[in-house]
N, C-alpha and C. Protein backbone atom coordinates (compact mmCIF):
# COMPACT_ATOMS: atom_id res chain seq x y z
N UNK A 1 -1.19 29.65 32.15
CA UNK A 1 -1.02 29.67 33.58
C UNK A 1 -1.91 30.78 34.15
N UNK A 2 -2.43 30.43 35.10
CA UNK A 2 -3.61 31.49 35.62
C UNK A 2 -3.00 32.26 36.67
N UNK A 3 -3.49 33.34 36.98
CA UNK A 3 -2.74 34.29 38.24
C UNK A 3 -2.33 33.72 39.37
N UNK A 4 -3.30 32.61 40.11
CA UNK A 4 -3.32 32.44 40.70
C UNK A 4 -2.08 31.49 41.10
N UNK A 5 -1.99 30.45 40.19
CA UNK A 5 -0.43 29.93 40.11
C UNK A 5 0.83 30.70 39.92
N UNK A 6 0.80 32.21 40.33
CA UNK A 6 2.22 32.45 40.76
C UNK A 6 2.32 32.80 42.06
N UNK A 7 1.03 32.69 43.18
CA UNK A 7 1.06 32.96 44.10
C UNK A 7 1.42 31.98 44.99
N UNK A 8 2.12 32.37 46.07
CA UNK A 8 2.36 31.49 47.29
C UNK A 8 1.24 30.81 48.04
N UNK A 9 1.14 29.96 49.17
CA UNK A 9 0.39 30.43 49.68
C UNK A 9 -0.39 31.25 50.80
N UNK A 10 0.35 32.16 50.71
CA UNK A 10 0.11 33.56 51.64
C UNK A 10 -0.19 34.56 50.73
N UNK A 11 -0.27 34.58 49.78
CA UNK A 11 -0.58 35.41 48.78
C UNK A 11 0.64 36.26 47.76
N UNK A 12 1.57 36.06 48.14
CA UNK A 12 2.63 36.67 47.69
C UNK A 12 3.28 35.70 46.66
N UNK A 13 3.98 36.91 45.76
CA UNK A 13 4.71 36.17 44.69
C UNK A 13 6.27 36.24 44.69
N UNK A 14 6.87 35.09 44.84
CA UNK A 14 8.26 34.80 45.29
C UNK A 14 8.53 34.79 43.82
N UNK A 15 10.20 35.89 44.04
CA UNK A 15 10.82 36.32 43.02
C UNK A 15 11.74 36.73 42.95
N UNK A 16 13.17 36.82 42.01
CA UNK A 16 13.90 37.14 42.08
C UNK A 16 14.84 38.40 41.03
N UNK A 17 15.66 38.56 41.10
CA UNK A 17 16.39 39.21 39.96
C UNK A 17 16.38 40.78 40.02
N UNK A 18 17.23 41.45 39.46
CA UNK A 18 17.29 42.97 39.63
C UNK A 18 16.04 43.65 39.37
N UNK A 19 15.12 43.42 38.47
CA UNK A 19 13.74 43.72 38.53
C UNK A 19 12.77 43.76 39.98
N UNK A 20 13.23 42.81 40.68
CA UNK A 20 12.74 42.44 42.02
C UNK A 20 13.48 43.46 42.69
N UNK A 21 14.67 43.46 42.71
CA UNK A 21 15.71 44.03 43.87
C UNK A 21 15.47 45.51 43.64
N UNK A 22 15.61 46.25 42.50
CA UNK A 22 15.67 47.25 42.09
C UNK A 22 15.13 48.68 43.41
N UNK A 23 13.77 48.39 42.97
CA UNK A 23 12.37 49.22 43.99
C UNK A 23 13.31 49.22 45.35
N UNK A 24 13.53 48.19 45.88
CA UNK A 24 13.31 48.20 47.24
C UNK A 24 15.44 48.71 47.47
N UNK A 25 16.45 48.45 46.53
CA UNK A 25 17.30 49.03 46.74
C UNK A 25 17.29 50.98 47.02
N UNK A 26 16.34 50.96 45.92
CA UNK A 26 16.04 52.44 45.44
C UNK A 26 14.92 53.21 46.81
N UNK A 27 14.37 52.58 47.33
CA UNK A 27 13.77 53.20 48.68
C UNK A 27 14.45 52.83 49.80
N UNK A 28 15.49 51.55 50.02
CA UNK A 28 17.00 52.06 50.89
C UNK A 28 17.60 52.95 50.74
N UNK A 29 18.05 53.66 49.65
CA UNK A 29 18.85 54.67 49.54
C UNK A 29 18.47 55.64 49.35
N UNK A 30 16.73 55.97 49.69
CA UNK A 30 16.21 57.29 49.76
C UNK A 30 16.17 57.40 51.25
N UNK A 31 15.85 56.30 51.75
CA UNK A 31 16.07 56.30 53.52
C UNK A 31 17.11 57.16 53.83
N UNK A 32 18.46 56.65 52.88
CA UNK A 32 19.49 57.17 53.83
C UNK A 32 19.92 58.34 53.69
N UNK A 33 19.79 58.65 52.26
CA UNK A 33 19.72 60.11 51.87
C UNK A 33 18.79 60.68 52.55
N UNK A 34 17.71 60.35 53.04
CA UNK A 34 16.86 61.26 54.14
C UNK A 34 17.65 61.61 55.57
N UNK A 35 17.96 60.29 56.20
CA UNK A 35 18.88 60.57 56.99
C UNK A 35 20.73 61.42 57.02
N UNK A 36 20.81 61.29 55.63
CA UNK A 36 22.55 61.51 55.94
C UNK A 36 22.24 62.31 53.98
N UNK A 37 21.72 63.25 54.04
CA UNK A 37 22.15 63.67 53.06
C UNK A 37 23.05 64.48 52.44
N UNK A 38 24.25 64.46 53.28
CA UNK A 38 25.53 64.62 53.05
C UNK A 38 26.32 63.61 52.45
N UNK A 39 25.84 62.43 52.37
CA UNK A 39 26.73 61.19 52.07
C UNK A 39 26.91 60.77 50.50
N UNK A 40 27.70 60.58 50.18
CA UNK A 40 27.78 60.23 48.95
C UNK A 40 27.57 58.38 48.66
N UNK A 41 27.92 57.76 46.83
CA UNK A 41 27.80 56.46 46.83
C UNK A 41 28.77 55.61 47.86
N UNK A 42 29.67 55.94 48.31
CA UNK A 42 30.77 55.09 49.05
C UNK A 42 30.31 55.00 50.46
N UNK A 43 29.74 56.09 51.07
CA UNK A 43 28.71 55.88 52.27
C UNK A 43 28.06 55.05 52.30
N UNK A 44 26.49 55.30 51.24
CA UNK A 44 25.47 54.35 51.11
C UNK A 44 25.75 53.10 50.85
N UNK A 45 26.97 52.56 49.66
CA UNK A 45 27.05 51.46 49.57
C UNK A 45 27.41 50.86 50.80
N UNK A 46 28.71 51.83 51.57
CA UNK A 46 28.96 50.35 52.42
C UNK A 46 27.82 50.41 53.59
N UNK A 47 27.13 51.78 53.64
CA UNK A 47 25.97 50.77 54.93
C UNK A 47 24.75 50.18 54.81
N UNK A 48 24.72 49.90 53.28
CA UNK A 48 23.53 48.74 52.88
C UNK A 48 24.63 47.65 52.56
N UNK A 49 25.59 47.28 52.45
CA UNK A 49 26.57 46.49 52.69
C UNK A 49 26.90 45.54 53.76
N UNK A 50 27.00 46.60 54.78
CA UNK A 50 27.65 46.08 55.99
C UNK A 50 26.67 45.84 56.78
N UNK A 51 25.15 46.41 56.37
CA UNK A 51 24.26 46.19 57.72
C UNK A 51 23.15 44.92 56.78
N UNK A 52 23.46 44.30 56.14
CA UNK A 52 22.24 43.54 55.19
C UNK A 52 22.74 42.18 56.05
N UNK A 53 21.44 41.90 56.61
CA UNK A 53 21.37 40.47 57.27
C UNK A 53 21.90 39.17 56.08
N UNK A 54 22.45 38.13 55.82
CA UNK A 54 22.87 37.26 54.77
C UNK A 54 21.93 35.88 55.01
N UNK A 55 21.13 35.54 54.41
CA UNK A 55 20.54 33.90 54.26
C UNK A 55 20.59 33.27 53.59
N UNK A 56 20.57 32.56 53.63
CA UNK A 56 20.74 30.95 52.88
C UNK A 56 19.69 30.81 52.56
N UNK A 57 19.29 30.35 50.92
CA UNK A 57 17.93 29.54 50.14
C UNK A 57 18.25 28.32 50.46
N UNK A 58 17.06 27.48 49.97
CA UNK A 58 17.35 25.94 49.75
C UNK A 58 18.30 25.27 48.89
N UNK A 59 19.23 26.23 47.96
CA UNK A 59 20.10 24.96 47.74
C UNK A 59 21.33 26.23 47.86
N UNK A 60 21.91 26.59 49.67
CA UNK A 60 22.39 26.90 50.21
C UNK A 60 23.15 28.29 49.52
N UNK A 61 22.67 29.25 49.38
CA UNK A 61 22.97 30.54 48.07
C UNK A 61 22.83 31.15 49.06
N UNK A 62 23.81 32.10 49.49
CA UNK A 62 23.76 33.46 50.11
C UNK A 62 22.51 34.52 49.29
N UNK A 63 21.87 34.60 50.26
CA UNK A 63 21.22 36.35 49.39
C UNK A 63 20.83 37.28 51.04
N UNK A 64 20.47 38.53 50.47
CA UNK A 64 20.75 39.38 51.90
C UNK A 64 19.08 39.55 51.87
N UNK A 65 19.01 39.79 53.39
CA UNK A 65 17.40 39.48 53.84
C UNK A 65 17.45 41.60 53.76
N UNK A 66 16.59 41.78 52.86
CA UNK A 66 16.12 43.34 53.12
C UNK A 66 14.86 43.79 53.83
N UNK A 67 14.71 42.77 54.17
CA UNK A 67 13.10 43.05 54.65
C UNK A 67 13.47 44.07 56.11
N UNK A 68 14.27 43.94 56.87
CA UNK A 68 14.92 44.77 58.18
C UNK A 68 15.56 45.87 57.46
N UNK A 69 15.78 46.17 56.24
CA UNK A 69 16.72 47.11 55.83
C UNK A 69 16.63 48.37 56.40
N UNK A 70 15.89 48.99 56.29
CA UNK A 70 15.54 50.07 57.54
C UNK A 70 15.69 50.41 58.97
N UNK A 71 15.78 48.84 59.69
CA UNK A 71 16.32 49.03 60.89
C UNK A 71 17.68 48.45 60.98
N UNK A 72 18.27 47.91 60.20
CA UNK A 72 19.47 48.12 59.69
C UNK A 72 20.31 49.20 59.69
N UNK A 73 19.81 50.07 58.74
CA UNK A 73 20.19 51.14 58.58
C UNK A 73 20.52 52.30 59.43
N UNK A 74 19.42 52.48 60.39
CA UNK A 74 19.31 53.41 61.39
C UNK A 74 20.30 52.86 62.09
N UNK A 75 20.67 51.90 62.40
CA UNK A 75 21.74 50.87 63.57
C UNK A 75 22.76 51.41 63.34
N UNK A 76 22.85 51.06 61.80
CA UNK A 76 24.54 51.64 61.18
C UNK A 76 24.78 53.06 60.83
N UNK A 77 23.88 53.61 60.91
CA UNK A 77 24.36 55.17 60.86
C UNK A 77 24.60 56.08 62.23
């Protein structure tokens, strides 16, 4: 399979799994520790929790849209 077949076509490579999620959990919760670094895990969890937009894939699966996570965040703090 050549590189080019894992790309979309916008250029991006659609993907999933904690490998995927990981990075971008881990620079949410430097956000917020920037903002609120008084807060401990029970903080952070629930306001990447409570502020994560929820969508639907094609064969109707909740997953949370992080791409706003940041202005999310600022909302809920």
């Amino acid at each position: 399979m050549a590189d080019d077949d894992l790309l979309n076509d916008i250029g991006y490579i659609n993907n999933t799994g904690t490998s995927m999620a990981a990075p971008y959990i881990r620079g949410t919760i430097a956000l917020i520790k920037q903002a609120h670094s008084n807060w401990g895990f029970d903080e952070i969890k629930a306001t990447i929790t409570n502020n994560a937009n929820i969508l639907k894939d094609e064969h109707n699966i909740s997953k949370p849209k992080i791409i706003y996570s940041h202005e999310n965040i600022l909302q809920g703090s």
